[in-house]
Protein backbone atom coordinates (compact mmCIF):
# COMPACT_ATOMS: atom_id res chain seq x y z
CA UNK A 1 0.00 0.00 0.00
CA UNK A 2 1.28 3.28 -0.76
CA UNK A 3 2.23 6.60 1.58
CA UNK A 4 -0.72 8.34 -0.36
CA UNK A 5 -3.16 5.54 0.45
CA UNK A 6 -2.16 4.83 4.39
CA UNK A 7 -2.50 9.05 4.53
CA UNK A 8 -5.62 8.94 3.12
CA UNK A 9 -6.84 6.00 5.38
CA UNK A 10 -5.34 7.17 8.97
CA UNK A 11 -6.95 10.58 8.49
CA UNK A 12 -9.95 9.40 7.09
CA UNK A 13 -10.00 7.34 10.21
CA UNK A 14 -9.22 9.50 12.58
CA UNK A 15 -11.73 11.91 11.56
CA UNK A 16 -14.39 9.58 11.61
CA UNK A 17 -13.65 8.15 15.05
CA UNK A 18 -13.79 11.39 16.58
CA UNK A 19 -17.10 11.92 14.91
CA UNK A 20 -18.46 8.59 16.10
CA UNK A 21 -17.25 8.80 19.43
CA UNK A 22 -18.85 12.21 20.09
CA UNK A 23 -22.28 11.24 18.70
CA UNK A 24 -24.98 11.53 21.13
CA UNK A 25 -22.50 12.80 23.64
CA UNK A 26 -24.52 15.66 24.81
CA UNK A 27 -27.75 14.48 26.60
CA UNK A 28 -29.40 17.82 26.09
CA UNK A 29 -31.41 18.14 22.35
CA UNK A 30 -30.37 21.60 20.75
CA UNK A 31 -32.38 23.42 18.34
CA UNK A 32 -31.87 21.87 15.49
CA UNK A 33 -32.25 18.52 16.72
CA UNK A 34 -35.31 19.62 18.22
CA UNK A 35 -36.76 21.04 15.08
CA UNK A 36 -35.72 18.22 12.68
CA UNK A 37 -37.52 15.82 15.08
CA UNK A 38 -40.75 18.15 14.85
CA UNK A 39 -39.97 18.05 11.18
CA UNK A 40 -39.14 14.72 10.46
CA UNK A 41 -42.84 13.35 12.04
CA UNK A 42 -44.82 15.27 9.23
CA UNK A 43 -46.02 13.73 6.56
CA UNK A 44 -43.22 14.26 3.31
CA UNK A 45 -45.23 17.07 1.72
CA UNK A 46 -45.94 18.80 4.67
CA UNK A 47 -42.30 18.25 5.84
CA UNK A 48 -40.87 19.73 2.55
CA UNK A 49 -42.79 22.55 2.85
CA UNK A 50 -41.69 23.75 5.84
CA UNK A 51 -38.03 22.82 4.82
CA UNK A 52 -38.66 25.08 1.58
CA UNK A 53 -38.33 28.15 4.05
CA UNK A 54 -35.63 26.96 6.09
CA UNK A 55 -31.81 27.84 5.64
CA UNK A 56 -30.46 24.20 5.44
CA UNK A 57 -30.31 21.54 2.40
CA UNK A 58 -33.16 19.95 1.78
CA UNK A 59 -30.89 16.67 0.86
CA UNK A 60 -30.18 16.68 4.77
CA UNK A 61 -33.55 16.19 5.79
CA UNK A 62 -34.70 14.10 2.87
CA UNK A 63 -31.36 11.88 4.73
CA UNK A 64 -32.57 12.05 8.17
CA UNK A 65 -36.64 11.32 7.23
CA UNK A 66 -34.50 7.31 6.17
CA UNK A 67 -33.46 7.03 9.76
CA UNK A 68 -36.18 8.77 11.51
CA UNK A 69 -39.06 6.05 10.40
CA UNK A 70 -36.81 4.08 13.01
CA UNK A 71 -36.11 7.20 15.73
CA UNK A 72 -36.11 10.71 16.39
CA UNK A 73 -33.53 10.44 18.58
CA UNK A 74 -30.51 13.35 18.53
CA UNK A 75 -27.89 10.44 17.88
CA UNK A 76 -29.65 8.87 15.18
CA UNK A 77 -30.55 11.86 13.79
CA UNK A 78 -26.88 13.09 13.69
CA UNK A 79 -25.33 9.37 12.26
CA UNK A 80 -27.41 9.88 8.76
CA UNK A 81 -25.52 13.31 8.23
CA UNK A 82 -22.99 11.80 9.59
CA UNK A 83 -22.84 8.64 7.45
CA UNK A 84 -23.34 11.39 4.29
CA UNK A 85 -20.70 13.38 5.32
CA UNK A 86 -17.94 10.26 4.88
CA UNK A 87 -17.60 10.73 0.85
CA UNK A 88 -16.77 14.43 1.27
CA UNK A 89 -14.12 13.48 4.64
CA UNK A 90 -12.53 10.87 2.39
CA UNK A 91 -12.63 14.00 -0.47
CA UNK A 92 -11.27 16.47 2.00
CA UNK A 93 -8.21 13.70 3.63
CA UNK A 94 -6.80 13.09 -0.08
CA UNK A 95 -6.62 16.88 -0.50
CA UNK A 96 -4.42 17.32 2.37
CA UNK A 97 -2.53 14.29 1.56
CA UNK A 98 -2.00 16.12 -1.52
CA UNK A 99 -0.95 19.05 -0.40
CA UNK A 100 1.60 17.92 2.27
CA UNK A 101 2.73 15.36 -0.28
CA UNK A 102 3.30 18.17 -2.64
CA UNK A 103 4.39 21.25 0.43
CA UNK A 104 7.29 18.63 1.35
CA UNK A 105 9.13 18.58 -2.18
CA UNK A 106 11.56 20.26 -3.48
CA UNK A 107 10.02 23.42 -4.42
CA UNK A 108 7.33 23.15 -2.43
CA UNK A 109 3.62 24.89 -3.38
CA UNK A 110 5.41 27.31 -5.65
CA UNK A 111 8.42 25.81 -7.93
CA UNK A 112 8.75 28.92 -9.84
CA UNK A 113 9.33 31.22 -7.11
CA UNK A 114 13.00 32.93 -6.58
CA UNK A 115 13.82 31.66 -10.45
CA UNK A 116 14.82 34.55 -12.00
């Protein structure tokens, strides 16, 4: 397995541990949690008609309404998002493996600089 691929795995893996291991970790529900429960119970049309004035993606809530047939609770309401989230963290880790891979060459980020 290569440098690039271990990279990409340990801070893909990382990332998502930390996620995972804080999910649910408050016991208190905060607003949104709250109001994504409230939304999630209504039926589909009503639910994306209230989402059609609200500030967040409507993807997010079409997400949650698969795990909130099961619960409402502000865990498993969280793990859907969180679960959709994993493409763009796996995105977002071979960036920055990228990136260091290229800052620690020679030449770093900008070859062309100082050749004059």
């Amino acid at each position: 397995m290569s440098g690039y691929a271990r990279g990409l795995i340990a801070i893909t893996g990382l990332a998502l541990a930390g996620r995972l291991f804080l999910l649910g970790s408050v016991p208190v529900i905060s607003g949104d949690e709250a109001f994504t429960g409230v939304i999630e119970r209504l039926p589909l049309g009503g639910m994306l008609d209230v989402v059609r004035h609200d500030n967040h993606p409507p993807l997010g809530y079409l997400l949650t309404r698969l795990v909130a047939v099961f619960s409402t609770s502000p865990a498993a309401l969280e793990s859907m998002l969180d679960a959709a989230l994993v493409p763009a963290l796996v995105l977002l880790a071979a960036a920055a493996v990228r990136l260091f891979d290229l800052v620690s060459q020679p030449g770093g980020l900008y070859p062309d600089e100082g050749a004059e």
